[in-house]
C-alpha atoms as a PDB file:
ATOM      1  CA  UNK A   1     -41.608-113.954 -72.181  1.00  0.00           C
ATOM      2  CA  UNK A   2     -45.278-113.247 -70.966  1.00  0.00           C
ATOM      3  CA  UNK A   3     -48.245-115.285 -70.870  1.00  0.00           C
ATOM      4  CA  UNK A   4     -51.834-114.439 -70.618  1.00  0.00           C
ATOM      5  CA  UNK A   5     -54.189-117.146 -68.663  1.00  0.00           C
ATOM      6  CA  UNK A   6     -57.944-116.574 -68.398  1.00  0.00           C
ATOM      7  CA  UNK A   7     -60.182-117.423 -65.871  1.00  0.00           C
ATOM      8  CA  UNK A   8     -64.076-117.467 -67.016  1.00  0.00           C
ATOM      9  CA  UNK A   9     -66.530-116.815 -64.189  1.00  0.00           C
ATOM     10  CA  UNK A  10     -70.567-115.719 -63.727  1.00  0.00           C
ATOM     11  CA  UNK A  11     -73.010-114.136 -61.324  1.00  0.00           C
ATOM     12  CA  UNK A  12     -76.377-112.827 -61.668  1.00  0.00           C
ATOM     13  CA  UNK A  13     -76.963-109.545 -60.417  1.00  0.00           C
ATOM     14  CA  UNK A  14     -79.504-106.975 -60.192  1.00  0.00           C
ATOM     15  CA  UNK A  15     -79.407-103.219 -60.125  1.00  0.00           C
ATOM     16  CA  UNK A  16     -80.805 -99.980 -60.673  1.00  0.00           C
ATOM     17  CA  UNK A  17     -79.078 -96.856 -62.692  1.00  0.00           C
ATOM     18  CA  UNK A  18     -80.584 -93.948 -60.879  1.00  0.00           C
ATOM     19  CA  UNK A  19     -78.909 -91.038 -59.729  1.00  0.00           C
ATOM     20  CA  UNK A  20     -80.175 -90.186 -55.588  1.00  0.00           C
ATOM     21  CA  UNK A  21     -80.235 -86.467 -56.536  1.00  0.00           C
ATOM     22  CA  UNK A  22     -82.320 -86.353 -59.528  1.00  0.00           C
ATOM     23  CA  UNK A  23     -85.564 -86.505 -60.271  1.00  0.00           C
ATOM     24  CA  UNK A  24     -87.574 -89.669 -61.461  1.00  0.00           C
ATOM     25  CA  UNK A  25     -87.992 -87.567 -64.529  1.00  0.00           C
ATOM     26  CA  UNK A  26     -83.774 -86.402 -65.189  1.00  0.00           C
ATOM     27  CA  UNK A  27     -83.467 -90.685 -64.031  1.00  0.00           C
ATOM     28  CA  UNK A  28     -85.483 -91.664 -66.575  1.00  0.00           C
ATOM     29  CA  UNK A  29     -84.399 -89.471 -69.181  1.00  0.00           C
ATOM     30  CA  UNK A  30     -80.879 -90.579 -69.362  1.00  0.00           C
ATOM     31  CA  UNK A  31     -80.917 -94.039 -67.835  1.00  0.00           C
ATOM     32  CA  UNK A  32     -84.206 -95.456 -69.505  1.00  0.00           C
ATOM     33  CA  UNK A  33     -85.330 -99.074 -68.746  1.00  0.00           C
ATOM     34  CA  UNK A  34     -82.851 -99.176 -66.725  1.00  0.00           C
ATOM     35  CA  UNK A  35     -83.662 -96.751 -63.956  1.00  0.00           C
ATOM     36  CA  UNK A  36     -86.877 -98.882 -63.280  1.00  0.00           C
ATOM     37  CA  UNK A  37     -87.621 -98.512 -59.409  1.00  0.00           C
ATOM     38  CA  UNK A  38     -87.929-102.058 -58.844  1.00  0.00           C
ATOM     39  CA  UNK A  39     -84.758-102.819 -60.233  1.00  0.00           C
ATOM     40  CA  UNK A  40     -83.691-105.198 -63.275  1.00  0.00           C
ATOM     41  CA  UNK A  41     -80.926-108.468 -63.461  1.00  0.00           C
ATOM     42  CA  UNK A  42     -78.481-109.489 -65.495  1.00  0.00           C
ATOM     43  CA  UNK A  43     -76.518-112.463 -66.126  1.00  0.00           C
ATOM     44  CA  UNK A  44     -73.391-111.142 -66.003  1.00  0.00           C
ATOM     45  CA  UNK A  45     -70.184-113.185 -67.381  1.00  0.00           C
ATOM     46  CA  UNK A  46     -66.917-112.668 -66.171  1.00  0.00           C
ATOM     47  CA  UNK A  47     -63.293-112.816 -67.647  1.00  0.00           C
ATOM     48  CA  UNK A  48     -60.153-112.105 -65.860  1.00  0.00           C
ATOM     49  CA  UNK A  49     -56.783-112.041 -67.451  1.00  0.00           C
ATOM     50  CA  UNK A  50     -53.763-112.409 -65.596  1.00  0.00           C
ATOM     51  CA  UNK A  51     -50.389-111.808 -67.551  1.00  0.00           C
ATOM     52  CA  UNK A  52     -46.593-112.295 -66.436  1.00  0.00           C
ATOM     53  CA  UNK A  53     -43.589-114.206 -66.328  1.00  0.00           C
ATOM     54  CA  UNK A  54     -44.289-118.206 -66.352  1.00  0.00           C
ATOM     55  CA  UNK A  55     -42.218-119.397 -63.320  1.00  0.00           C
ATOM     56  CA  UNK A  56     -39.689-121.727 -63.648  1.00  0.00           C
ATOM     57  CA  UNK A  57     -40.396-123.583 -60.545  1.00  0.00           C
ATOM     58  CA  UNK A  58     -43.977-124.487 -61.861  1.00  0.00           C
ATOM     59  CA  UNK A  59     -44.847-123.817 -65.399  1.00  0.00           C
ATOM     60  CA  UNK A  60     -47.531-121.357 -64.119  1.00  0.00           C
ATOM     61  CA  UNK A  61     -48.110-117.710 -64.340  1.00  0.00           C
ATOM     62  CA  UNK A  62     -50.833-118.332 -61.767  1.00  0.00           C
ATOM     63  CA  UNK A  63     -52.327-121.220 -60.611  1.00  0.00           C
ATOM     64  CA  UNK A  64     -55.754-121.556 -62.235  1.00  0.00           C
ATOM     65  CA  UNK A  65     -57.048-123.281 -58.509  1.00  0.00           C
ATOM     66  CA  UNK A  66     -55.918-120.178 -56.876  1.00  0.00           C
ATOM     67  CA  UNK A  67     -57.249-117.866 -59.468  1.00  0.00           C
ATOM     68  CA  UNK A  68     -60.561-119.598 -59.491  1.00  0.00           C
ATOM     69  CA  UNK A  69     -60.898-119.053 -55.615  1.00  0.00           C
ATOM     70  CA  UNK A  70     -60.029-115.143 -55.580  1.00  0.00           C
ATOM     71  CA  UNK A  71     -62.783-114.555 -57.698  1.00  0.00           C
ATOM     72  CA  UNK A  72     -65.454-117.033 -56.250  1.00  0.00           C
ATOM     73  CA  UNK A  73     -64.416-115.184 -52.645  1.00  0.00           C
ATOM     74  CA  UNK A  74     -64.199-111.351 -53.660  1.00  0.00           C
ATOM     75  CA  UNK A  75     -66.632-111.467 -56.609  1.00  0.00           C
ATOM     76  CA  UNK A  76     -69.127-114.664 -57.026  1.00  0.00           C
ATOM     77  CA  UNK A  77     -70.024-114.646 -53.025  1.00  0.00           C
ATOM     78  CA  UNK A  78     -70.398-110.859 -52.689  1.00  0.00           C
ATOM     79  CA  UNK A  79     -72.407-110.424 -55.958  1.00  0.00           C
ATOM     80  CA  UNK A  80     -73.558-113.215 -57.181  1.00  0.00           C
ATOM     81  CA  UNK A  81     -78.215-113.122 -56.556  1.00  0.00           C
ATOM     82  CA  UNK A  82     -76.969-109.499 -54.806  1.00  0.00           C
ATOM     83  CA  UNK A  83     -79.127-106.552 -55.507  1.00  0.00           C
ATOM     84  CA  UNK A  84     -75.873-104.442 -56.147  1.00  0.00           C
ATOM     85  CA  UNK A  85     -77.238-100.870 -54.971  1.00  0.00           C
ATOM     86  CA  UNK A  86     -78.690-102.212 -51.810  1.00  0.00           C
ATOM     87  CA  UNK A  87     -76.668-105.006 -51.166  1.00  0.00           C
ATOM     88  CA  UNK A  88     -72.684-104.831 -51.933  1.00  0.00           C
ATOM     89  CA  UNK A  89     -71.100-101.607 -50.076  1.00  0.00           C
ATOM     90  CA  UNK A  90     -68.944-100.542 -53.493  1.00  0.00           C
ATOM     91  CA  UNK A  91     -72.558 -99.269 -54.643  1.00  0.00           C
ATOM     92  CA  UNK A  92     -73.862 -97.638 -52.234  1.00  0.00           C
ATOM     93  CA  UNK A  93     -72.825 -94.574 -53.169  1.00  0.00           C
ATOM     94  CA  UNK A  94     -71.735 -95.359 -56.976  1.00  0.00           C
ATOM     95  CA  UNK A  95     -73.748 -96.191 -59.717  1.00  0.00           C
ATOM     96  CA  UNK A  96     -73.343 -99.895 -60.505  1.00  0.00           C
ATOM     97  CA  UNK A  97     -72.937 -99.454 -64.492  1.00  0.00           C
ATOM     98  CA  UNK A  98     -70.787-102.131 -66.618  1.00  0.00           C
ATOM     99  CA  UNK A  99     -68.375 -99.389 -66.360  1.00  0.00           C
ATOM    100  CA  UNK A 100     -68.365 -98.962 -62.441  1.00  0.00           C
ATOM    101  CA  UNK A 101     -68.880-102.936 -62.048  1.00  0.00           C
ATOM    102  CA  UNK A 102     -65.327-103.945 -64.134  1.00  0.00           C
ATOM    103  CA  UNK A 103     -63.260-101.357 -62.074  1.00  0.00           C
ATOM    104  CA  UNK A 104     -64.803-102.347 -58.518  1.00  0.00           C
ATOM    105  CA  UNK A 105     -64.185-106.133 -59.853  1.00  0.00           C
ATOM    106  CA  UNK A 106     -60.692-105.480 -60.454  1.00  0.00           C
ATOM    107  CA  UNK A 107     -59.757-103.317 -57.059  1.00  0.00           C
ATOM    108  CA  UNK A 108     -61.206-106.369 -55.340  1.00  0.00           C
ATOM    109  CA  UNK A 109     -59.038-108.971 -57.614  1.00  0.00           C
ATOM    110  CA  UNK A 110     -55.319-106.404 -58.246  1.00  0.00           C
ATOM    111  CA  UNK A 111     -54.561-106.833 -54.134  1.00  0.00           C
ATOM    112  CA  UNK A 112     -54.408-110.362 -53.959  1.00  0.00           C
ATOM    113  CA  UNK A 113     -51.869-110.846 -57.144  1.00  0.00           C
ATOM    114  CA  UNK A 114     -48.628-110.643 -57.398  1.00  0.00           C
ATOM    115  CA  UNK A 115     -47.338-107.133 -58.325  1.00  0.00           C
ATOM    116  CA  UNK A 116     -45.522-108.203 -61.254  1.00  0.00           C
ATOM    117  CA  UNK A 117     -48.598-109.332 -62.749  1.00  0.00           C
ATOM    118  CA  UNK A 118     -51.014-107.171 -64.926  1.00  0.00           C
ATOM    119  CA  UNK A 119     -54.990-107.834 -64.646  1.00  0.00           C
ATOM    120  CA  UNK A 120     -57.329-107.395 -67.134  1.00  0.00           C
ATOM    121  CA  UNK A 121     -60.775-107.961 -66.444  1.00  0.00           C
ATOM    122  CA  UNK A 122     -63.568-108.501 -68.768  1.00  0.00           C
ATOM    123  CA  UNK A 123     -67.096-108.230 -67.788  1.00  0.00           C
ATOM    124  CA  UNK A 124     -70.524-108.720 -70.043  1.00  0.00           C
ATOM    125  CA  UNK A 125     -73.616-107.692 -69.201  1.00  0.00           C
ATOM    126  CA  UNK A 126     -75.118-109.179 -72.073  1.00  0.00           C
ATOM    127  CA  UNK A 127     -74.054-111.202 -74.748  1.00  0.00           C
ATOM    128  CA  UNK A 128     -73.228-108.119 -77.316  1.00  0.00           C
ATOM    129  CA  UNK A 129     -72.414-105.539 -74.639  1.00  0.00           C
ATOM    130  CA  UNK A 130     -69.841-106.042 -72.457  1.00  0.00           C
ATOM    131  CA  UNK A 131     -66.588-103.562 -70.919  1.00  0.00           C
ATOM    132  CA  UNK A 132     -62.791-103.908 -69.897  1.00  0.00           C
ATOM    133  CA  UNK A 133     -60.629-102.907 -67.772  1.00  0.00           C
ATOM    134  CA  UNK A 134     -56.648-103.242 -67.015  1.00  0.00           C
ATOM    135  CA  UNK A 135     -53.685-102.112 -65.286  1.00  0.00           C
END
């Protein structure tokens, strides 16, 4: 039997979607608002999902406590009131989309759980756009 538990979490962020080798021009063309030079925020909510076994020992699939510290350590302290491109190594040299965002989020997050385990995480960048990732 598996068992999904959730873990809801938030940072604000802000970022540019801008492409280094293109012009302002090619920038604004396919990235829009959102290539502005002085960069935008967003209030980004969080969602990770871990699924697995629910050990006999303790009733959990993972403890909530722990879960709630992984992502305050590898996500809310390096990118919570960050300026992602300038700020948080992972996008220095990769465009911090939604996309780009949920798949760093979860490298930083699938190390510290158990292998048995499959991680989903969740991540809106507004209230009606938002993307996922899993293992």
């Amino acid at each position: 039997m598996k068992v999904t538990v959730s873990r809801k979490a938030h940072f604000n962020a802000a970022h540019r979607l801008y492409r280094k080798d293109w012009t302002d021009e090619k920038n604004q063309e396919i990235f829009g608002k959102c290539s502005n030079p002085h960069y935008h925020g967003h209030n980004y909510e969080l969602i990770v999902h871990v699924t697995g076994a629910i050990d006999p020992e303790t009733g959990y699939v993972i403890d909530m406590k722990v879960l709630k510290d992984l992502i305050k350590v590898e996500v809310e302290d390096r990118m919570d009131h960050k300026n992602l491109n300038e700020e948080v190594p992972e996008f220095f040299d990769r465009i911090p989309t939604a996309e780009n965002i949920v798949v760093v989020i979860h490298q930083l997050l699938r190390p510290h759980l158990d292998s048995n385990h499959h991680l989903k995480v969740t991540l809106f960048e507004t209230p009606r756009n938002y993307v996922s990732y899993s293992d």
